[in-house]
N, C-alpha and C. Protein backbone atom coordinates (compact mmCIF):
# COMPACT_ATOMS: atom_id res chain seq x y z
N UNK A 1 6.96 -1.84 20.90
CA UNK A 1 5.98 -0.90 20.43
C UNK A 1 5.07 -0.53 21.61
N UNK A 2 5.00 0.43 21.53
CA UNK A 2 4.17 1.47 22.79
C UNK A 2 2.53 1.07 22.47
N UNK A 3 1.76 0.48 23.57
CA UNK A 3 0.64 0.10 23.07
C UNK A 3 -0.02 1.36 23.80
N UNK A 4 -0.11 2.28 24.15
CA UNK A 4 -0.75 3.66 24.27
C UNK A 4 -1.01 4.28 22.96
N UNK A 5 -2.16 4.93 23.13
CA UNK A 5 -2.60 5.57 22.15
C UNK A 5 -3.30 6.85 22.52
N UNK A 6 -2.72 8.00 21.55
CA UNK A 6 -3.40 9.38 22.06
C UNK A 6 -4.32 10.32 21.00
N UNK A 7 -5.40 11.04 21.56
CA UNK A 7 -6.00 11.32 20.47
C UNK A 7 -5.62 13.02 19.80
N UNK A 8 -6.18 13.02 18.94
CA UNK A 8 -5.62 14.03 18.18
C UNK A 8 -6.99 15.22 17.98
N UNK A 9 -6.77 16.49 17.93
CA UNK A 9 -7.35 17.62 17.95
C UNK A 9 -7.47 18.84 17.08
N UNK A 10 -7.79 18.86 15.72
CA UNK A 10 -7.02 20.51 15.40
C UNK A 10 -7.98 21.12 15.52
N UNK A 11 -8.04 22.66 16.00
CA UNK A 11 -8.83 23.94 15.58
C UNK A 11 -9.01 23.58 14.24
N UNK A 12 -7.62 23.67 13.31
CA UNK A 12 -8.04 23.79 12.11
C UNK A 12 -8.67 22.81 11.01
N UNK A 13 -9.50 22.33 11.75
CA UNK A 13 -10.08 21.00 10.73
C UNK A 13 -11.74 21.09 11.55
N UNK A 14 -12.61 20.81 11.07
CA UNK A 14 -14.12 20.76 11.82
C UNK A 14 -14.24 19.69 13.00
N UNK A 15 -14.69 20.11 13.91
CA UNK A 15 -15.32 19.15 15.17
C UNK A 15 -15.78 17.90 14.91
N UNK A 16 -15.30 16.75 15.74
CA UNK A 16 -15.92 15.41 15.07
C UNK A 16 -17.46 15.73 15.37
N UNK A 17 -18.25 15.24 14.42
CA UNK A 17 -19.36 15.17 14.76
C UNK A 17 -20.62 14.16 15.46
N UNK A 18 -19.98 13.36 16.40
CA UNK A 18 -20.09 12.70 17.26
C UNK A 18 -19.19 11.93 18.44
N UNK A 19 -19.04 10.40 19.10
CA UNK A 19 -18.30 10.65 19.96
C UNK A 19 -17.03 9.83 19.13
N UNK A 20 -16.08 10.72 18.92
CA UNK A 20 -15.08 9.87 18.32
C UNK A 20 -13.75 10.78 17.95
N UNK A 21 -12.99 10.50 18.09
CA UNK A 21 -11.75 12.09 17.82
C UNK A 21 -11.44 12.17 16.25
N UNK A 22 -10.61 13.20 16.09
CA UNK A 22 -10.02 13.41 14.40
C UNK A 22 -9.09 12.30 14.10
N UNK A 23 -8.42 12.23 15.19
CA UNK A 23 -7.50 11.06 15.02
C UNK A 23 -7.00 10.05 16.43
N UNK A 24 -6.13 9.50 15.92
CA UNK A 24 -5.79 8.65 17.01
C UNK A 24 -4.51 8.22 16.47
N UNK A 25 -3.18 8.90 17.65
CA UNK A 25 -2.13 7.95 17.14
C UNK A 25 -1.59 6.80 18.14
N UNK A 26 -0.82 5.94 17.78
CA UNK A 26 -0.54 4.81 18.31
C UNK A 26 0.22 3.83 17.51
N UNK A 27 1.56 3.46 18.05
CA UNK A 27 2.62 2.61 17.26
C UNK A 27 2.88 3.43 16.04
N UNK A 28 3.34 4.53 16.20
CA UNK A 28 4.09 5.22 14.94
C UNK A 28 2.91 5.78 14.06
N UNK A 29 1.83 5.45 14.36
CA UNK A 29 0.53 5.87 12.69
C UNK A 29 0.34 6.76 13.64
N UNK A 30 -1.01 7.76 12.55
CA UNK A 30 -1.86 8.57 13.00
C UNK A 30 -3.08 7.80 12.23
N UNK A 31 -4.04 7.74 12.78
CA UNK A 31 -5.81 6.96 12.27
C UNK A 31 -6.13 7.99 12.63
N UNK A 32 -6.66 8.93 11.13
CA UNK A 32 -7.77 9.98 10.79
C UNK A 32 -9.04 9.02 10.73
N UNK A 33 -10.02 9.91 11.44
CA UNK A 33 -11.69 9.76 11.17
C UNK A 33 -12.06 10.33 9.48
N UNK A 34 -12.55 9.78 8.79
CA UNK A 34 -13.14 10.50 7.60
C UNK A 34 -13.37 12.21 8.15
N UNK A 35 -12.86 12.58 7.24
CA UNK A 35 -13.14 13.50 6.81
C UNK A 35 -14.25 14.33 5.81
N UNK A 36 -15.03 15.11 5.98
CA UNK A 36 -15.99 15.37 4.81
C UNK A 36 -15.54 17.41 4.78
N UNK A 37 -16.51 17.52 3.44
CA UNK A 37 -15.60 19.07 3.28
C UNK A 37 -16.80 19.98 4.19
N UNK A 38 -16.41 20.06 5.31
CA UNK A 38 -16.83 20.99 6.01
C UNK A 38 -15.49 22.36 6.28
N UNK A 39 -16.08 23.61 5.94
CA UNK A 39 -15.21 24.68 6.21
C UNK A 39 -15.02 24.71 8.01
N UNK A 40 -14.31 24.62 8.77
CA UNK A 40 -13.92 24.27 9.66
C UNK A 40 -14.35 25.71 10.80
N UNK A 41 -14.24 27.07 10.01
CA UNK A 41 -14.47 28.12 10.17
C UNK A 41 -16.14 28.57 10.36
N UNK A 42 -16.65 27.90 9.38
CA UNK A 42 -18.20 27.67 9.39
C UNK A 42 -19.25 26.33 9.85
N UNK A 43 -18.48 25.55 9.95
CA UNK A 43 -19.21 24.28 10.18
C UNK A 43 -20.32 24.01 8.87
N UNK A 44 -20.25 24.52 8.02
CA UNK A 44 -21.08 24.23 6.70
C UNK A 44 -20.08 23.66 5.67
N UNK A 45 -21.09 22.59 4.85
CA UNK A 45 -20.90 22.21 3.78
C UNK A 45 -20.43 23.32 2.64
N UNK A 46 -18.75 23.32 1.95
CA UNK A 46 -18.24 24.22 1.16
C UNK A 46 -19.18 24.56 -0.03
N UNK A 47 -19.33 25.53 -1.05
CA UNK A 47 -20.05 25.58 -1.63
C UNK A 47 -19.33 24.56 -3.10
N UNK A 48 -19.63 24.00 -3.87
CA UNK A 48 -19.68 24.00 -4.94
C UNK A 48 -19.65 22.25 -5.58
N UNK A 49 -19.11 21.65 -6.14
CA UNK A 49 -19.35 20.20 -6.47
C UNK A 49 -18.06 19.36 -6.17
N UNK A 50 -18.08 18.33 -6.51
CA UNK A 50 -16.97 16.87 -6.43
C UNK A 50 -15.42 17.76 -6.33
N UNK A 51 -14.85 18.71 -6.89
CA UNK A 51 -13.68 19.00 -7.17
C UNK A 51 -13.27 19.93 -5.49
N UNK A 52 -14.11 20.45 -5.19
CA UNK A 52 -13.98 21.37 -4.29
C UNK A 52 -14.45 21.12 -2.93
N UNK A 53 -15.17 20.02 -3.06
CA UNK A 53 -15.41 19.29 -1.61
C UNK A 53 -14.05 18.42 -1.07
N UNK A 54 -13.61 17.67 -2.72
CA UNK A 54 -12.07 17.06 -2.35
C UNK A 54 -10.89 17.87 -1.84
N UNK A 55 -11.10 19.53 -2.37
CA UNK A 55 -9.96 19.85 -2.07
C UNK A 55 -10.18 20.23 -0.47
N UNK A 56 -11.12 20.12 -0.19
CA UNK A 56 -11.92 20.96 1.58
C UNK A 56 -11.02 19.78 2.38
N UNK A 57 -11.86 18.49 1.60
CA UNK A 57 -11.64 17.03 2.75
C UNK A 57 -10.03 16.88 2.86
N UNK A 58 -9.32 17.29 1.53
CA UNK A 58 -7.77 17.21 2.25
C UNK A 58 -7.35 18.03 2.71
N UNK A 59 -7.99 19.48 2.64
CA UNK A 59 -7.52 20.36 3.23
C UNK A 59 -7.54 20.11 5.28
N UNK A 60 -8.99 19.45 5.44
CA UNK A 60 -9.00 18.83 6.51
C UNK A 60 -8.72 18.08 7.48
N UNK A 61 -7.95 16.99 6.14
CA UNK A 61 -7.13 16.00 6.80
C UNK A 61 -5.56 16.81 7.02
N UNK A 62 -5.30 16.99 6.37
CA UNK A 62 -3.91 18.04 6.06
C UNK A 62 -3.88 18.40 7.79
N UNK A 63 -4.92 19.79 8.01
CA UNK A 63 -4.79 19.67 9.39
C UNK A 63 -4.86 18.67 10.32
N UNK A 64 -5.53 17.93 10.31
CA UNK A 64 -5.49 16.89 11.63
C UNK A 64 -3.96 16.01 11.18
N UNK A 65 -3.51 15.66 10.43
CA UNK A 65 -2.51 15.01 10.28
C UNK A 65 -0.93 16.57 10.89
N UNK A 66 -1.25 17.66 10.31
CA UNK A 66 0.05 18.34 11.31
C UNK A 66 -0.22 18.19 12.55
N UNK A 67 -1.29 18.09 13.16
CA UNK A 67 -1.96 18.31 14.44
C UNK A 67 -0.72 17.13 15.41
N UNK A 68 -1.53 16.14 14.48
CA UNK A 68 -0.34 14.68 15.08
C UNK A 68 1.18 14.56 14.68
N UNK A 69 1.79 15.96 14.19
CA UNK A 69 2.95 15.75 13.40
C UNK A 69 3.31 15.04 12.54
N UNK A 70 2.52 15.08 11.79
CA UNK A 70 2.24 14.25 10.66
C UNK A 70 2.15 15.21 9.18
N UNK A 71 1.61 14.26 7.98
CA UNK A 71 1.06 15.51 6.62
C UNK A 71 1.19 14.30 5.26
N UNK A 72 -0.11 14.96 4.91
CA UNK A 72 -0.54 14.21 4.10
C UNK A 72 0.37 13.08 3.20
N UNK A 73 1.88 13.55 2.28
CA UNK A 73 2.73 13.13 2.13
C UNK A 73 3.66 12.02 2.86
N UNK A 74 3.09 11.61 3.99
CA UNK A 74 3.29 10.61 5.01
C UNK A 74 2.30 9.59 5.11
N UNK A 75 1.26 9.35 4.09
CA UNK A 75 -0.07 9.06 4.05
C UNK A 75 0.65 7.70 3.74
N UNK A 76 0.02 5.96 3.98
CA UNK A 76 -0.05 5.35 4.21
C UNK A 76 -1.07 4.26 3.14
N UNK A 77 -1.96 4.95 3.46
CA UNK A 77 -3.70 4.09 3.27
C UNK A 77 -4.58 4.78 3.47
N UNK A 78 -5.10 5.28 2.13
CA UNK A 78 -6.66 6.13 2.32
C UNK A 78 -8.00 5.21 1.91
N UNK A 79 -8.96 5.71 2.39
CA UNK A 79 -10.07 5.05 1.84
C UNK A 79 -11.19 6.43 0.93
N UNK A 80 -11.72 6.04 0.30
CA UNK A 80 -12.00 7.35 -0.51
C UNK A 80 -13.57 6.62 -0.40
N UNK A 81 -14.58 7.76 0.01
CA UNK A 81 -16.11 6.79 0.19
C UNK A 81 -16.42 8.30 -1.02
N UNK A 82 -17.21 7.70 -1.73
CA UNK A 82 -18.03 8.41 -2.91
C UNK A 82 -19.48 8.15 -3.07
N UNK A 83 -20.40 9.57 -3.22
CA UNK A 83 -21.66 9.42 -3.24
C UNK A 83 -21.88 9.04 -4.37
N UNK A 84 -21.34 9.18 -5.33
CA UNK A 84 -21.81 8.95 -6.99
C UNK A 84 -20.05 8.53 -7.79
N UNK A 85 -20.10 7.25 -7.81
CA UNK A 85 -18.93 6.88 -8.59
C UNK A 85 -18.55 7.37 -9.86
N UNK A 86 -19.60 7.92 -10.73
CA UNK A 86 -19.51 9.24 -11.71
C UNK A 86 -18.42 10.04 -11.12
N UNK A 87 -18.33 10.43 -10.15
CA UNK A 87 -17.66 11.56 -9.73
C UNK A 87 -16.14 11.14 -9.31
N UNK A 88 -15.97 9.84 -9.64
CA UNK A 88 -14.26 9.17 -9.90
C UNK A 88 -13.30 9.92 -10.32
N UNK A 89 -13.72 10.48 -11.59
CA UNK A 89 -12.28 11.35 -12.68
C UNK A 89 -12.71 12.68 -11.85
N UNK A 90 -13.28 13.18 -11.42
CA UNK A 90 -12.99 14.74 -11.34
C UNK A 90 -12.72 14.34 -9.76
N UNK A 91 -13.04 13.56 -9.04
CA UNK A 91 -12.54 13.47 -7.53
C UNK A 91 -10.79 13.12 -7.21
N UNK A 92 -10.38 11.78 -8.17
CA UNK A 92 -9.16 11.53 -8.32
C UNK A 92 -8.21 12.99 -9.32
N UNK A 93 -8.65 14.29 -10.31
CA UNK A 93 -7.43 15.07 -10.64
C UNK A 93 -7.43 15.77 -9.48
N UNK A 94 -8.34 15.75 -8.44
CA UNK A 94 -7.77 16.92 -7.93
C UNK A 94 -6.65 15.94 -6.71
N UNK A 95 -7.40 14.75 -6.21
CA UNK A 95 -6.58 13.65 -5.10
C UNK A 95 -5.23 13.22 -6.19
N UNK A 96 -5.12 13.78 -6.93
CA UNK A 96 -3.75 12.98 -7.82
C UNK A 96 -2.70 14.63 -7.80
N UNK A 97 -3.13 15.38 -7.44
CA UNK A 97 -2.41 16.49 -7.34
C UNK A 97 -0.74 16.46 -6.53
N UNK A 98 0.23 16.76 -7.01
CA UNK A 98 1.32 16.51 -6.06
C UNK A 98 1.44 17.37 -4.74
N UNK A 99 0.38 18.56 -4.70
CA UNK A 99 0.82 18.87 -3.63
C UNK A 99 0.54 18.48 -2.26
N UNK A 100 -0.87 17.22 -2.56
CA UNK A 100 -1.20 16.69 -1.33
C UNK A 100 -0.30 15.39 -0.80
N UNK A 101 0.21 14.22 -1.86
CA UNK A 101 0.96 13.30 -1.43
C UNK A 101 1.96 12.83 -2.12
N UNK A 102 2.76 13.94 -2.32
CA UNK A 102 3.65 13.97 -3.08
C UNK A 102 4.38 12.76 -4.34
N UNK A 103 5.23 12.39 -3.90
CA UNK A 103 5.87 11.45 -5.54
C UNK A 103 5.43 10.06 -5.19
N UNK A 104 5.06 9.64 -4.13
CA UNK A 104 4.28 8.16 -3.98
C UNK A 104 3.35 8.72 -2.95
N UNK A 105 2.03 8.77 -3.61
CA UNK A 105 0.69 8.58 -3.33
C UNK A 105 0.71 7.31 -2.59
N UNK A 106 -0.12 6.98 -1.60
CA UNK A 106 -0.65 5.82 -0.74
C UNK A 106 -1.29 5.50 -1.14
N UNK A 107 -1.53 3.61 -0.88
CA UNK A 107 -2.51 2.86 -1.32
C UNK A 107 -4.17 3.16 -1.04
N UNK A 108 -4.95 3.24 -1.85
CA UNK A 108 -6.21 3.50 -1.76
C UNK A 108 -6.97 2.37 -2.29
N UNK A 109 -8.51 2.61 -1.86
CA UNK A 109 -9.27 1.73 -1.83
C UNK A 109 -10.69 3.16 -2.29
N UNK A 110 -11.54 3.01 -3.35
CA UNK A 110 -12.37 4.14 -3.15
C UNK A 110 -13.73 3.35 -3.92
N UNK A 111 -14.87 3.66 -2.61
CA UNK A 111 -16.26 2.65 -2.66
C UNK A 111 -17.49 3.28 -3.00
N UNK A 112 -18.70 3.74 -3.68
CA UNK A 112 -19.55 3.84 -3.79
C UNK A 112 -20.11 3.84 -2.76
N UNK A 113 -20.90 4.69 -1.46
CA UNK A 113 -21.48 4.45 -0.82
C UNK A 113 -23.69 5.34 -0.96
N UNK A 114 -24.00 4.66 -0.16
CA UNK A 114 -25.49 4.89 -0.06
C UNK A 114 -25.67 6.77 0.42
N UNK A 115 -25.26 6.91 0.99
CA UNK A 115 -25.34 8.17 1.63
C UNK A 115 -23.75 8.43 2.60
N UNK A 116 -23.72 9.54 2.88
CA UNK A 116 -22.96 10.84 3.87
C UNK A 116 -22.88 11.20 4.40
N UNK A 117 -22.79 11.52 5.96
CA UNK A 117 -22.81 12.62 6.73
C UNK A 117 -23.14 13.73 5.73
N UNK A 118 -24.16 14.42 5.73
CA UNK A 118 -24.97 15.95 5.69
C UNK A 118 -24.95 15.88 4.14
N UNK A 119 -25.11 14.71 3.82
CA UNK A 119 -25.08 14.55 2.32
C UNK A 119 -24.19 14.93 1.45
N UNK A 120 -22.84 15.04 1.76
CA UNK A 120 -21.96 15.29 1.00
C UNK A 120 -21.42 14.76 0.42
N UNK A 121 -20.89 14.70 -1.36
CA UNK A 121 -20.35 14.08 -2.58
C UNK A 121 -18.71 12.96 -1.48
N UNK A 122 -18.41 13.64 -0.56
CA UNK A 122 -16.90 12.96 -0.79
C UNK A 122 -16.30 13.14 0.76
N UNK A 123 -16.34 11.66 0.98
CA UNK A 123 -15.08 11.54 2.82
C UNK A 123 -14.30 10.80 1.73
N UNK A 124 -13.44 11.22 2.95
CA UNK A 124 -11.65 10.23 2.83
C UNK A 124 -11.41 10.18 4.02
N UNK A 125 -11.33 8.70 4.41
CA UNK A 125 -9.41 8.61 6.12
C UNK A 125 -8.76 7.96 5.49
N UNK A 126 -7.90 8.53 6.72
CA UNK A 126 -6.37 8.29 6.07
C UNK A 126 -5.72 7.74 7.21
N UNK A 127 -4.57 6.82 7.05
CA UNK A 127 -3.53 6.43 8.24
C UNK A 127 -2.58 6.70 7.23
N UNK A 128 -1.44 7.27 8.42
CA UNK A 128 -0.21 7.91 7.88
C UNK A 128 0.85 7.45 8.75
N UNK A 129 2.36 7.95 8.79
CA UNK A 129 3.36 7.64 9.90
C UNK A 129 3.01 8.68 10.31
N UNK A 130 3.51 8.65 11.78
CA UNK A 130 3.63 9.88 12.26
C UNK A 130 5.21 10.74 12.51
């Protein structure tokens, strides 16, 4: 196993917002940074609640994972961080959708946290194959 590791870049996903890349692959994975639903085009928070921030954040990861030749359906292990655990059932129909990880979904783990980057309802990372 190749102990090099390279980092990953898309236009189409938002700028990390500090010092740290979108991803990082190494030994076959890709390690996504959380993701939050920033329109990538605007650098702003998407408009609307829990359902539509989820679909932003995979839309986000989506890119950084082709970036690394990768895609979501190759997903591995997500972690799902939530501002309000209320927001479980409407965060998981849209993350249970087949078109993001198709007929076996990856193991998840999803936590209640204190706060967000820019205060937003919903991150996810993800490690995938590459």
């Amino acid at each position: 196993m190749s102990s090099n590791k390279t980092a990953i870049q898309s236009a189409a996903a938002p700028a990390a917002l500090g010092p740290y890349a979108q991803a990082i692959t190494a030994g076959g994975f890709v390690f996504c940074a959380g993701q939050i639903p920033l329109d990538p085009g605007t650098g702003q928070v998407v408009a609307g609640g829990i359902a539509e921030q989820t679909r932003q954040v995979l839309a986000n990861l989506r890119a950084v994972l082709r970036a690394a030749g990768s895609d979501l359906d190759r997903a591995v292990k997500t972690t799902v961080f939530l501002r309000d655990m209320n927001d479980f059932a409407a965060m998981n129909e849209v993350y249970g959708k087949p078109e993001y990880f198709g007929a076996v979904p990856p193991a998840r783990s999803t936590v209640q946290v204190a706060r967000l980057p820019r205060d937003v309802a919903v991150e996810i990372e993800v490690v995938a194959l590459v």
